[in-house]
C-alpha atoms as a PDB file:
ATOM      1  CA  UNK A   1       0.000   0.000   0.000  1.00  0.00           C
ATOM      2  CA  UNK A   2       1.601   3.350  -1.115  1.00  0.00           C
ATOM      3  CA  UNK A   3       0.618   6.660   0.408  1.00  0.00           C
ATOM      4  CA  UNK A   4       0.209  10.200  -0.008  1.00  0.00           C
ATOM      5  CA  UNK A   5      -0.599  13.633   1.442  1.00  0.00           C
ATOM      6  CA  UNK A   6      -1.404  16.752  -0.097  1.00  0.00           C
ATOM      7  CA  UNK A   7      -3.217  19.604   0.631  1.00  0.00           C
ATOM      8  CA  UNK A   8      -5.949  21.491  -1.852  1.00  0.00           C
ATOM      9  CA  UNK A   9      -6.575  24.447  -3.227  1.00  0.00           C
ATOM     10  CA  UNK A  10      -8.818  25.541  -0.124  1.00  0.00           C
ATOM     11  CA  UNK A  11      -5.840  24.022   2.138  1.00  0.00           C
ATOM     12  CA  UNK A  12      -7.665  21.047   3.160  1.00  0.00           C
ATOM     13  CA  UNK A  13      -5.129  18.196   3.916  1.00  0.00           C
ATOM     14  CA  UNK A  14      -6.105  14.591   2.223  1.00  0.00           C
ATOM     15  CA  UNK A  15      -4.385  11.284   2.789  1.00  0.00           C
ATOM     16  CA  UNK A  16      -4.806   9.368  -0.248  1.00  0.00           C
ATOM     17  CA  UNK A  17      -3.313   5.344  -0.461  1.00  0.00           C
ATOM     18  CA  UNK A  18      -4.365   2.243  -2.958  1.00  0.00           C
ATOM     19  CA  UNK A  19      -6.446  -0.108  -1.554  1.00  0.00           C
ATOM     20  CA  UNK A  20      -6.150  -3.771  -3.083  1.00  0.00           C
ATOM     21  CA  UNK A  21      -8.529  -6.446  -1.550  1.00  0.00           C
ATOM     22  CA  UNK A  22      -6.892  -9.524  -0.415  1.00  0.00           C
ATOM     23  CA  UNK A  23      -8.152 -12.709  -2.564  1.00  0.00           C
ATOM     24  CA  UNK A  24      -8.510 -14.798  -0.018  1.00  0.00           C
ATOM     25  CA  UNK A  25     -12.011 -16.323   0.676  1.00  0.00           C
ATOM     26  CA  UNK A  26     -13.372 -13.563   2.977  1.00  0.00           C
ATOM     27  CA  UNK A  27     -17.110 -13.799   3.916  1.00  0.00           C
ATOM     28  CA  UNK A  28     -17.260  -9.672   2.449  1.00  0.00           C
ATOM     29  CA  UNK A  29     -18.481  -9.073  -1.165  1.00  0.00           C
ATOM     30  CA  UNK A  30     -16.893  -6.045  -2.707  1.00  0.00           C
ATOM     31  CA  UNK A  31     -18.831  -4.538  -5.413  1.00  0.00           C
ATOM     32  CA  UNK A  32     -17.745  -5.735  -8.338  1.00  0.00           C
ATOM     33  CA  UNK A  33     -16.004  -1.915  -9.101  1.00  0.00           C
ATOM     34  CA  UNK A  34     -14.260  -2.303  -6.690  1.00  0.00           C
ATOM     35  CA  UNK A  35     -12.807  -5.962  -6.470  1.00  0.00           C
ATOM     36  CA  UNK A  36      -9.759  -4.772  -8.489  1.00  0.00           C
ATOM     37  CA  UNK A  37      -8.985  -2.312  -6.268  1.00  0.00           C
ATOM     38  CA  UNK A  38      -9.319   1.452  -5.781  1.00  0.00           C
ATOM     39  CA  UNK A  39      -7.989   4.654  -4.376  1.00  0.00           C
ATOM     40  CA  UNK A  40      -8.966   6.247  -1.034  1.00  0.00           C
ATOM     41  CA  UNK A  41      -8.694  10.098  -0.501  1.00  0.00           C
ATOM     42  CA  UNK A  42      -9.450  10.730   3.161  1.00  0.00           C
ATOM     43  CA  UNK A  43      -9.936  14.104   4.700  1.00  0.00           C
ATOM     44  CA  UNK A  44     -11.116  15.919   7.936  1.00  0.00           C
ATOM     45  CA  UNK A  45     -14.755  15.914   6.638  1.00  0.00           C
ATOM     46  CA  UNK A  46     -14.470  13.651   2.940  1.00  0.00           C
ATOM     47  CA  UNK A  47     -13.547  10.012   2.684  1.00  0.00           C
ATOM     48  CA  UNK A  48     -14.106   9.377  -1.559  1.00  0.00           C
ATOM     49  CA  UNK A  49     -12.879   6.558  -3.527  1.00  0.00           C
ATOM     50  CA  UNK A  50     -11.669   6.484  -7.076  1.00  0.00           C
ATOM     51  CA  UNK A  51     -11.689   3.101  -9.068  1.00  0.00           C
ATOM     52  CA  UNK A  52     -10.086   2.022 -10.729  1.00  0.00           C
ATOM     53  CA  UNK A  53      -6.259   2.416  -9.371  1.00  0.00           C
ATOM     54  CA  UNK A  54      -4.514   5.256 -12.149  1.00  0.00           C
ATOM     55  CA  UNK A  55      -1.304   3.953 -12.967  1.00  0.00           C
ATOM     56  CA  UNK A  56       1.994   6.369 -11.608  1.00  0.00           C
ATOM     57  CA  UNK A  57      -0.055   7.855  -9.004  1.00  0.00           C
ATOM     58  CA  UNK A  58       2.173   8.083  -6.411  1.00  0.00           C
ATOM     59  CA  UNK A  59       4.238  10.090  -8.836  1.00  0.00           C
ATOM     60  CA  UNK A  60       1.389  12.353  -9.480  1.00  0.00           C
ATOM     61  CA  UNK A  61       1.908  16.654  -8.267  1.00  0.00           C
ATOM     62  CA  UNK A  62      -0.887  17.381  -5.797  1.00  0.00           C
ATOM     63  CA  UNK A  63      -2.489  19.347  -8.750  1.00  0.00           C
ATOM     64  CA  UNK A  64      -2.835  15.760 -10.173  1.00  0.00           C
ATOM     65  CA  UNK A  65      -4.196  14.004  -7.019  1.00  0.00           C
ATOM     66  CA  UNK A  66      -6.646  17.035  -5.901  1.00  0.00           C
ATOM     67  CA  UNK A  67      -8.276  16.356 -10.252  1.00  0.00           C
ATOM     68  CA  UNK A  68      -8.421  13.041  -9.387  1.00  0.00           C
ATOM     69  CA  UNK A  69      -9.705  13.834  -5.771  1.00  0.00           C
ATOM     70  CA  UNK A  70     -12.576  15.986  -7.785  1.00  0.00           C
ATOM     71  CA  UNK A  71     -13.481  12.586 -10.009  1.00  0.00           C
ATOM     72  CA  UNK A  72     -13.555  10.274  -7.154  1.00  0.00           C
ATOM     73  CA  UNK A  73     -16.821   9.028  -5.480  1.00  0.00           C
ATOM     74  CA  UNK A  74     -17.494  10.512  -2.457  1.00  0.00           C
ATOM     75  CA  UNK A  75     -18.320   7.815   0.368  1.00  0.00           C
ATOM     76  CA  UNK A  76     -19.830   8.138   3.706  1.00  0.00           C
ATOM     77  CA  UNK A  77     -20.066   5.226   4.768  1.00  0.00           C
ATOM     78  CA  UNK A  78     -18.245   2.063   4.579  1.00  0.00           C
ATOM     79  CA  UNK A  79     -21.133  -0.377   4.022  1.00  0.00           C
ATOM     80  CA  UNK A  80     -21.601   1.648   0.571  1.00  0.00           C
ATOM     81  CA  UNK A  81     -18.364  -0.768  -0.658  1.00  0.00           C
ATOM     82  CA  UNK A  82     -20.425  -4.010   0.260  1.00  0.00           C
ATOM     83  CA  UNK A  83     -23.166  -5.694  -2.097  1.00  0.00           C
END
């Protein structure tokens, strides 16, 4: 798991890391979006997730990761992950 922090335009801080599901038998059903895999962006307020992972990422400028913080999916709860 890589990770990153940058702060936005308004100079709100994000975390932002890939998140790759273990294959393993688990008794959890991931949507199937997300089974590969996706990126979390994680603020104060905001937790969003991207799908799927953009390659280079972690070599992205914060410009970069705050566009792709913009496209992401913005996700309140956990349970919205699980089928």
């Amino acid at each position: 798991m890589s990770h990153r922090v940058f702060t936005d335009p308004e100079g709100v801080s994000w975390q932002v890391w890939d998140v790759r599901p273990a294959t393993s038998t688990e008794s959890i059903q991931l949507r199937t979006e997300y089974a590969e895999g996706w990126l979390a962006f994680e603020s104060e307020l905001w937790r969003k997730r991207l799908v799927p992972i953009p390659e280079g990422w972690t070599e992205w400028t914060d410009e970069q990761l705050f566009d792709a913080c913009k496209r992401a999916v913005q996700q309140p709860d956990r349970k919205r992950l699980i089928e």
